[in-house]
N, C-alpha and C. Protein backbone atom coordinates (compact mmCIF):
# COMPACT_ATOMS: atom_id res chain seq x y z
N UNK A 1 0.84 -1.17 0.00
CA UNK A 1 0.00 0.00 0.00
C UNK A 1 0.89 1.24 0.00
N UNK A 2 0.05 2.00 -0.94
CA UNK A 2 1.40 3.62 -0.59
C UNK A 2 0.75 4.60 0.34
N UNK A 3 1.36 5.03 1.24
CA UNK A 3 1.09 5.74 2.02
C UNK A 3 1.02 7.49 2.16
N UNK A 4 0.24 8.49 2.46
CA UNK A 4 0.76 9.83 1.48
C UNK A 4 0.63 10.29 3.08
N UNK A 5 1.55 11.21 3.71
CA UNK A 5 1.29 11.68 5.16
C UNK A 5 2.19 13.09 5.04
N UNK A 6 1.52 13.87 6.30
CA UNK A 6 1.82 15.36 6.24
C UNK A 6 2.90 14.99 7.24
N UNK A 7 4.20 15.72 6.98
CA UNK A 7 5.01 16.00 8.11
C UNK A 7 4.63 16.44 8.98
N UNK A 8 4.19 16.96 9.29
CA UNK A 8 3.81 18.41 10.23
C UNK A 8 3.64 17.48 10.82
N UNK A 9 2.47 16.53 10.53
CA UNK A 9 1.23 16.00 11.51
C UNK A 9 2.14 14.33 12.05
N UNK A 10 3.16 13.91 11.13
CA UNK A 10 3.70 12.02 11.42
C UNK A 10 5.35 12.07 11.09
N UNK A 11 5.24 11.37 11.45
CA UNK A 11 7.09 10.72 11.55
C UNK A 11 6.95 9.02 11.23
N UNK A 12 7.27 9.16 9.76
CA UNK A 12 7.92 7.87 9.62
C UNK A 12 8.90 7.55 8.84
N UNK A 13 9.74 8.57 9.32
CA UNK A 13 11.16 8.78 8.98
C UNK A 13 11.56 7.20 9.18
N UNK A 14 11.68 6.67 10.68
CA UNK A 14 12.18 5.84 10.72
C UNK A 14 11.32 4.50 9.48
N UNK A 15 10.92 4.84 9.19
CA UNK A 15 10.43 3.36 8.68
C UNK A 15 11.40 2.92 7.40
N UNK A 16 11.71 2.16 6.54
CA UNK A 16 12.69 1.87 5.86
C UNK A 16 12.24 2.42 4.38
N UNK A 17 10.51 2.00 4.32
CA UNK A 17 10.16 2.66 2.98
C UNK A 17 9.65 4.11 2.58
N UNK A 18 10.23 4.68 3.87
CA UNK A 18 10.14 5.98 3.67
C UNK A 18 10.24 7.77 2.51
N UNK A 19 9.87 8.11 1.51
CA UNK A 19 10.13 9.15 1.08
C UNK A 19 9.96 10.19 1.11
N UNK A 20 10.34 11.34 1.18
CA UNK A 20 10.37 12.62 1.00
C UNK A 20 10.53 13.18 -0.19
N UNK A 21 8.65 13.36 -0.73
CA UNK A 21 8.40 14.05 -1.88
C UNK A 21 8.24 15.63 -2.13
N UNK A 22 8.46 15.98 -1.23
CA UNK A 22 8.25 17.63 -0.90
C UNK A 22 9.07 18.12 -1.81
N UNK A 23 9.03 19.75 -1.38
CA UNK A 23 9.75 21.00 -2.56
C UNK A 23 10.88 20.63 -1.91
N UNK A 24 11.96 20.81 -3.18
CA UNK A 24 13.48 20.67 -2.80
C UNK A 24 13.63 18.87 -2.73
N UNK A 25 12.99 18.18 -3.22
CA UNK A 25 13.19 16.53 -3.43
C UNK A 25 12.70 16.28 -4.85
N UNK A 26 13.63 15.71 -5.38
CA UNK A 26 13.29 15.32 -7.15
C UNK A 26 11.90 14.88 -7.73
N UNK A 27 11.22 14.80 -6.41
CA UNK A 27 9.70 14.31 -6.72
C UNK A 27 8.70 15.34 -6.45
N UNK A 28 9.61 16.80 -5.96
CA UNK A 28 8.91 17.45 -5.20
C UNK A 28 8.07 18.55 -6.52
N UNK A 29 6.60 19.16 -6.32
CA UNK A 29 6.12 19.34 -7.47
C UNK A 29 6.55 21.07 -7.44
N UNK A 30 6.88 21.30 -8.58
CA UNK A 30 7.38 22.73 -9.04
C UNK A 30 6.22 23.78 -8.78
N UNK A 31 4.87 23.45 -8.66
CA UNK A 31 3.60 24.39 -9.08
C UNK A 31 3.24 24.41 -7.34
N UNK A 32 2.49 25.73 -7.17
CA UNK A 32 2.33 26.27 -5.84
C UNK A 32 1.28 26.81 -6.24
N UNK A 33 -0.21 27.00 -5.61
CA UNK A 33 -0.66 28.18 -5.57
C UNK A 33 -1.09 29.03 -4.30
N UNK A 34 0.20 29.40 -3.74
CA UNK A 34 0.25 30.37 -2.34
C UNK A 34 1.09 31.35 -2.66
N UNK A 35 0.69 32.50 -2.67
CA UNK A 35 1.37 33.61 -3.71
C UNK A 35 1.88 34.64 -2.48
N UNK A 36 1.37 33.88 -0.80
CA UNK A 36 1.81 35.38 -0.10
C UNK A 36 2.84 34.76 0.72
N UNK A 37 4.11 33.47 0.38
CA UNK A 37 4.77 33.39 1.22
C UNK A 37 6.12 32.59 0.55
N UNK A 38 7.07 32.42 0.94
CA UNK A 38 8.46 32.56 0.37
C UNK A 38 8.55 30.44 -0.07
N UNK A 39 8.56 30.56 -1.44
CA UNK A 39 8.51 29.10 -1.42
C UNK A 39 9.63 28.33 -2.52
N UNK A 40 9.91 27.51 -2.39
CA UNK A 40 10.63 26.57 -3.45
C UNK A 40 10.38 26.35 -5.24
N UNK A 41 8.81 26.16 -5.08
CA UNK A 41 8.21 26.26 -6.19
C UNK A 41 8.71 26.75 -7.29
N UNK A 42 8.72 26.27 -8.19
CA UNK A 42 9.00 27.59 -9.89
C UNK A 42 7.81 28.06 -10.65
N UNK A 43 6.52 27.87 -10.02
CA UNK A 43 6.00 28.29 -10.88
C UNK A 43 4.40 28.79 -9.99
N UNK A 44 3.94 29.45 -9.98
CA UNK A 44 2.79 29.94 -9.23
C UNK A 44 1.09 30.09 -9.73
N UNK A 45 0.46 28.80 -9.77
CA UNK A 45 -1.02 28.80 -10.64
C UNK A 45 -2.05 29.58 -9.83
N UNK A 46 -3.28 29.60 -9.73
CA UNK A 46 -4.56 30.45 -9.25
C UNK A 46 -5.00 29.42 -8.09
N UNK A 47 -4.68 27.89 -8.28
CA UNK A 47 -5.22 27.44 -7.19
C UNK A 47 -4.57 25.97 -6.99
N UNK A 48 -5.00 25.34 -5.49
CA UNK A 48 -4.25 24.16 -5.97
C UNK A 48 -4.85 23.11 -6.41
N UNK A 49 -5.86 23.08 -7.04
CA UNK A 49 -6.37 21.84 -8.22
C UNK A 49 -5.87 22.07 -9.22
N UNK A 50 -5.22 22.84 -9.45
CA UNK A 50 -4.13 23.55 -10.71
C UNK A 50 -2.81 23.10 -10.53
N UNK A 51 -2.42 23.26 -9.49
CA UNK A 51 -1.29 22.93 -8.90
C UNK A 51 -1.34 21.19 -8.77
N UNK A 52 -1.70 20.46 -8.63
CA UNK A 52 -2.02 19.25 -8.62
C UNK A 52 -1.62 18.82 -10.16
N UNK A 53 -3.06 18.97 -10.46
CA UNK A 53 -3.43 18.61 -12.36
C UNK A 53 -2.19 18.91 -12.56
N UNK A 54 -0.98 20.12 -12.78
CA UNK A 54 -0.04 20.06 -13.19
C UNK A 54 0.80 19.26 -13.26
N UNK A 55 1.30 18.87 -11.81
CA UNK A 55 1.89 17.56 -11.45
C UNK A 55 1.88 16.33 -11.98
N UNK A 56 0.69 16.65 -12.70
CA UNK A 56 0.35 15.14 -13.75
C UNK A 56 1.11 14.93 -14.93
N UNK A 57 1.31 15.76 -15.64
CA UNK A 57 2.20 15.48 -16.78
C UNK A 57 3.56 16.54 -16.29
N UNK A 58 4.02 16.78 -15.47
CA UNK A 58 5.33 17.20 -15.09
C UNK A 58 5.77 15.60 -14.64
N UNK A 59 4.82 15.19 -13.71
CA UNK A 59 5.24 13.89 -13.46
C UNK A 59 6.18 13.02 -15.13
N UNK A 60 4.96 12.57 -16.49
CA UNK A 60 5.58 12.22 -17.06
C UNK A 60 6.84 12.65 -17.88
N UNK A 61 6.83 14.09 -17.75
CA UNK A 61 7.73 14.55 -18.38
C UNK A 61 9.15 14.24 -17.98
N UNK A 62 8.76 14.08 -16.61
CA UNK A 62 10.19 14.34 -16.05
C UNK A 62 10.60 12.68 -16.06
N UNK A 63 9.54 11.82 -16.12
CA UNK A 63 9.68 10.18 -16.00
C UNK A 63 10.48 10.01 -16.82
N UNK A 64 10.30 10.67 -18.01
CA UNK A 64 10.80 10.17 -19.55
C UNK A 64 12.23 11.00 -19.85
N UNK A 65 12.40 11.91 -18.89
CA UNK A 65 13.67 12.54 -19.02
C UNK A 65 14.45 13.05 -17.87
N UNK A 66 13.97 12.62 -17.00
CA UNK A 66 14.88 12.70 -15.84
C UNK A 66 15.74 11.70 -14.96
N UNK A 67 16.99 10.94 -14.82
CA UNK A 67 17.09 9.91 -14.31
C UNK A 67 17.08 9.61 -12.76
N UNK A 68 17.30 10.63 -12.20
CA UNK A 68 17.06 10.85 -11.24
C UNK A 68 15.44 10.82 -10.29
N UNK A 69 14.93 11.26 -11.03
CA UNK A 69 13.45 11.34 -11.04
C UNK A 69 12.77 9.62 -11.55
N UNK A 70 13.29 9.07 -12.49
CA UNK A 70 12.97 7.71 -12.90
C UNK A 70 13.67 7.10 -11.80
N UNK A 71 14.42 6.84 -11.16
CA UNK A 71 15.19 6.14 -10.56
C UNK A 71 14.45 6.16 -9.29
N UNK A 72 13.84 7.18 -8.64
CA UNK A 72 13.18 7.31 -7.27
C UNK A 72 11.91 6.93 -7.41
N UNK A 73 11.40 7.26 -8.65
CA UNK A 73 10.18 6.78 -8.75
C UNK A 73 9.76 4.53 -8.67
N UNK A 74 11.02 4.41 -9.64
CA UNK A 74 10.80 2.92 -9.94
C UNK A 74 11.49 2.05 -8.49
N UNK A 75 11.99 3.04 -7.62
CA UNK A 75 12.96 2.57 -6.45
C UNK A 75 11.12 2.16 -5.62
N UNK A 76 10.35 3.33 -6.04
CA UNK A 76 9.08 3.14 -5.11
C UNK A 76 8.47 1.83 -5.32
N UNK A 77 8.51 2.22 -6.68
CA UNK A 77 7.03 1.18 -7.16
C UNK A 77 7.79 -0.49 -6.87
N UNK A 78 9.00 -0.42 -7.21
CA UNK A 78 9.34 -1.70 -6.89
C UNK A 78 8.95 -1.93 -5.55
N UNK A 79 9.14 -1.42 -4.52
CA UNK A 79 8.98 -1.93 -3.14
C UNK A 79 7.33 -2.27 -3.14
N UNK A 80 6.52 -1.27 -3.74
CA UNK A 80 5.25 -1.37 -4.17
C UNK A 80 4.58 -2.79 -4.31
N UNK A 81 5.64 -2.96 -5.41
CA UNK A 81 5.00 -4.15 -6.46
C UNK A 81 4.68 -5.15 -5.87
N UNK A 82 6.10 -5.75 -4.68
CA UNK A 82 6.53 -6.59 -4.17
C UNK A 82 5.66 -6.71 -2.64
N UNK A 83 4.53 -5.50 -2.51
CA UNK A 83 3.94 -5.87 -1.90
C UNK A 83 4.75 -4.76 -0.16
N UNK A 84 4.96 -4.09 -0.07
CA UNK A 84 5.62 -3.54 0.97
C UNK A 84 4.95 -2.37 0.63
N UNK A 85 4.89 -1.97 2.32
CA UNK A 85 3.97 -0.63 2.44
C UNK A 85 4.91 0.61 2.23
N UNK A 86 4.98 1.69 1.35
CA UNK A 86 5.53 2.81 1.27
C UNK A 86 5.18 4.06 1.71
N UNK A 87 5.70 4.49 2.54
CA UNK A 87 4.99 6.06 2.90
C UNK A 87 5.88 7.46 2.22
N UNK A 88 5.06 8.33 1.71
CA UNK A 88 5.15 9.24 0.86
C UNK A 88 5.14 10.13 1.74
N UNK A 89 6.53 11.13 2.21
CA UNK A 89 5.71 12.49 2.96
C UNK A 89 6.03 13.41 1.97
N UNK A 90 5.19 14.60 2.58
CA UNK A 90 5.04 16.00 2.21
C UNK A 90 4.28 16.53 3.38
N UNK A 91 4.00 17.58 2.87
CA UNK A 91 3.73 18.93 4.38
C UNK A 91 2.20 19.36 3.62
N UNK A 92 1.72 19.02 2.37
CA UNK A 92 0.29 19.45 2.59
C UNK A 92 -0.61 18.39 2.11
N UNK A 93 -0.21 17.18 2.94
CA UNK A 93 -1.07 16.55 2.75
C UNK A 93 -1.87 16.33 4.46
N UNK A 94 -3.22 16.38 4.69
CA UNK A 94 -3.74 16.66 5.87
C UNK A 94 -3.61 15.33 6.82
N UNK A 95 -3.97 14.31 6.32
CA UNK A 95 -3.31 13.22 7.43
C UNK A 95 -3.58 11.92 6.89
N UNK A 96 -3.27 10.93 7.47
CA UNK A 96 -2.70 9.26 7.17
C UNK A 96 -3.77 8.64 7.75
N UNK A 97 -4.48 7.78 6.88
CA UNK A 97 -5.39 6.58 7.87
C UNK A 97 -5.07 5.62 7.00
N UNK A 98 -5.23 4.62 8.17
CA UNK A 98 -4.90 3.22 7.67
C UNK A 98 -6.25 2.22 7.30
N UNK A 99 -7.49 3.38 7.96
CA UNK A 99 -8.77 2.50 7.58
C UNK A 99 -9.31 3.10 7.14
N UNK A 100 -9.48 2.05 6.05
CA UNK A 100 -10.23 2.60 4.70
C UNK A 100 -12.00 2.74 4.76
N UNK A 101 -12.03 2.43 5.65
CA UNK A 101 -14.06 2.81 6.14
C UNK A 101 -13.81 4.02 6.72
N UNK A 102 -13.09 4.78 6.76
CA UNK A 102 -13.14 6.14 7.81
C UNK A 102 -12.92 6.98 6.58
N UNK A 103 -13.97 8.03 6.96
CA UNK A 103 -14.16 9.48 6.02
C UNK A 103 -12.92 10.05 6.23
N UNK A 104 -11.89 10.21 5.08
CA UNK A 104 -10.90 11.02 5.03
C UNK A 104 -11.09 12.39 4.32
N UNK A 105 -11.16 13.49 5.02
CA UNK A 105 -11.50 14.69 4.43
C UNK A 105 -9.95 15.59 4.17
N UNK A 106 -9.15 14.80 3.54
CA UNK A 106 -8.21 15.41 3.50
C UNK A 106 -7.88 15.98 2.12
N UNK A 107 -6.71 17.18 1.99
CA UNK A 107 -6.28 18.13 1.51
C UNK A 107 -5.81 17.22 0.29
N UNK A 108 -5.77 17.46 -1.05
CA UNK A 108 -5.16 16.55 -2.25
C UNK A 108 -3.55 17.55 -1.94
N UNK A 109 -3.05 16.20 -2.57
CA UNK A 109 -0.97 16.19 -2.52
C UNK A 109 -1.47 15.71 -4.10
N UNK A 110 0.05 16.55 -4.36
CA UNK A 110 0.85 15.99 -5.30
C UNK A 110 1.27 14.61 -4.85
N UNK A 111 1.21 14.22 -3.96
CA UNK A 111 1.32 12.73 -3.43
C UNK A 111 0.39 11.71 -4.11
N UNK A 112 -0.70 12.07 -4.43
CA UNK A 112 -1.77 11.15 -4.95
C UNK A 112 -1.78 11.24 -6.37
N UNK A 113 -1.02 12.30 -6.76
CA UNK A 113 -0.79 11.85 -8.66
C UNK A 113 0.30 10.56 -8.48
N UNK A 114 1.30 10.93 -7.98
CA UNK A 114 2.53 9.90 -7.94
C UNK A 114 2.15 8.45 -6.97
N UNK A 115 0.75 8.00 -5.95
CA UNK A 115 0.29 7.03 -5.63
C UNK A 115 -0.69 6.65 -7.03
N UNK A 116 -1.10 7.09 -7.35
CA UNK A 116 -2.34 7.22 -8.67
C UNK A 116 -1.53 6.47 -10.01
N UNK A 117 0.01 7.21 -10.45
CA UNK A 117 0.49 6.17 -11.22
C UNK A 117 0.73 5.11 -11.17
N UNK A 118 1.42 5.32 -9.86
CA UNK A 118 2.11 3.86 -9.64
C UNK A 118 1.36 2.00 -9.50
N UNK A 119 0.09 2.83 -8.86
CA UNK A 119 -0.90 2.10 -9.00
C UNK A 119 -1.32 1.35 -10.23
N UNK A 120 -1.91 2.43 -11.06
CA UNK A 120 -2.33 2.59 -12.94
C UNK A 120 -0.90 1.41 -13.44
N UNK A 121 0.37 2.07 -12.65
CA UNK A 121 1.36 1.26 -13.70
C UNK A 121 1.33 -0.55 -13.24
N UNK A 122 0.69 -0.38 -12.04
CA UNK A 122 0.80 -2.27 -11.52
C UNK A 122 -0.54 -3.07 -12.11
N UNK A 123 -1.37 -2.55 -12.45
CA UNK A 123 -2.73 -2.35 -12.74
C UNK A 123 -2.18 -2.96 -14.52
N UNK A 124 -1.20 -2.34 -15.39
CA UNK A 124 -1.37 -2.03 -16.45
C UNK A 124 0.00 -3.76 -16.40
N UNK A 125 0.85 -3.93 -15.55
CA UNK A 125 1.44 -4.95 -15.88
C UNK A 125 0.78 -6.11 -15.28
N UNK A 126 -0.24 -5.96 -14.93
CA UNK A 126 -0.98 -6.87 -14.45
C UNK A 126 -1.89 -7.61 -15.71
N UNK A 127 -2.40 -6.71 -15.80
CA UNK A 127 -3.53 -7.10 -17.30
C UNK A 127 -2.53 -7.60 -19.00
N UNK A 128 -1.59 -7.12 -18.71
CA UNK A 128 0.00 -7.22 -19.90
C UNK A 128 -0.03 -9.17 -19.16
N UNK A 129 0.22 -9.56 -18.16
CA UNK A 129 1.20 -10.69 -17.51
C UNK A 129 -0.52 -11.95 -18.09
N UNK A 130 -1.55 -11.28 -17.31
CA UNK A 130 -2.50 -11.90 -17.84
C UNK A 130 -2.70 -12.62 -19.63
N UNK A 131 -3.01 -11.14 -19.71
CA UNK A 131 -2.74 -11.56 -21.69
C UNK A 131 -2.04 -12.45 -22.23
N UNK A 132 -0.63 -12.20 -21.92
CA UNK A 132 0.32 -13.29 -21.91
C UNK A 132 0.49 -15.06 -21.83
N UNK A 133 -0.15 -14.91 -20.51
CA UNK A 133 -0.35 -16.12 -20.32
C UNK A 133 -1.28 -16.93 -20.86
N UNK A 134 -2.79 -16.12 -21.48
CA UNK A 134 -3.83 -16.59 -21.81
C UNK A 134 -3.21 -16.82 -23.66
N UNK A 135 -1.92 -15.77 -23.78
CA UNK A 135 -1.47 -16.53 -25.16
C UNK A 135 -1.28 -17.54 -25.38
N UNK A 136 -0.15 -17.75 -24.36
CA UNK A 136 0.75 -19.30 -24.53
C UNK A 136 -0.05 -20.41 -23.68
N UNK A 137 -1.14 -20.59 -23.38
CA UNK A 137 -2.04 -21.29 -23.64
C UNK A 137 -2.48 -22.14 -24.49
């Protein structure tokens, strides 16, 4: 399971599958929309469902041309794949539950584009491994 949690609010630094996707981390998203305070960001939209949506194809852009950025990403999903829980921090995401019957009214991260692929991408070698097999059949 991937995990998306606010610093502010958890510490699971110690845990082994730990990342730090925030501003100033290769995963961290360039688009902000908080225009009255001193930030990392490069680029400043009207809101943050803007700021998000962006993240979506910065994400691929940078997949397909960044190695650094490919390398942290596939470092995730592997632990992913294999079935190990990963936790994702950043600072605006509002908080972590582990149960999924409980109303989470929390704040969208750029955390949930990059849980959202990784997902889509196990999802997509899943249905590929299937096919496969139903070939050589």
């Amino acid at each position: 399971m991937i995990y998306i949690y606010n610093l502010h609010k958890e510490d699971h630094c110690s845990d082994k599958n730990d990342f730090y996707i925030g501003r100033g981390s290769v995963l961290g998203n360039p688009y902000t929309h908080i225009k009255n305070k001193k930030t990392l960001a490069t680029f400043i939209v009207n809101n943050r469902e803007i700021a998000i949506n962006n993240y979506s194809h910065y994400f691929d852009l940078m997949y397909q041309s960044n190695i650094n950025f490919r390398n942290e990403i596939d470092k995730i999903y592997s632990l992913y794949k294999n079935g190990e829980d990963v936790y994702l921090g950043c600072f605006c995401k509002k908080y972590l539950t582990t149960d999924v019957t409980e109303h989470n009214d929390e704040l969208s991260c750029h955390g949930d584009i990059i849980k959202s692929k990784l997902e889509q991408r196990l999802i997509k070698e899943k249905i590929k491994e299937i096919k496969n097999k139903q070939t050589n059949l």
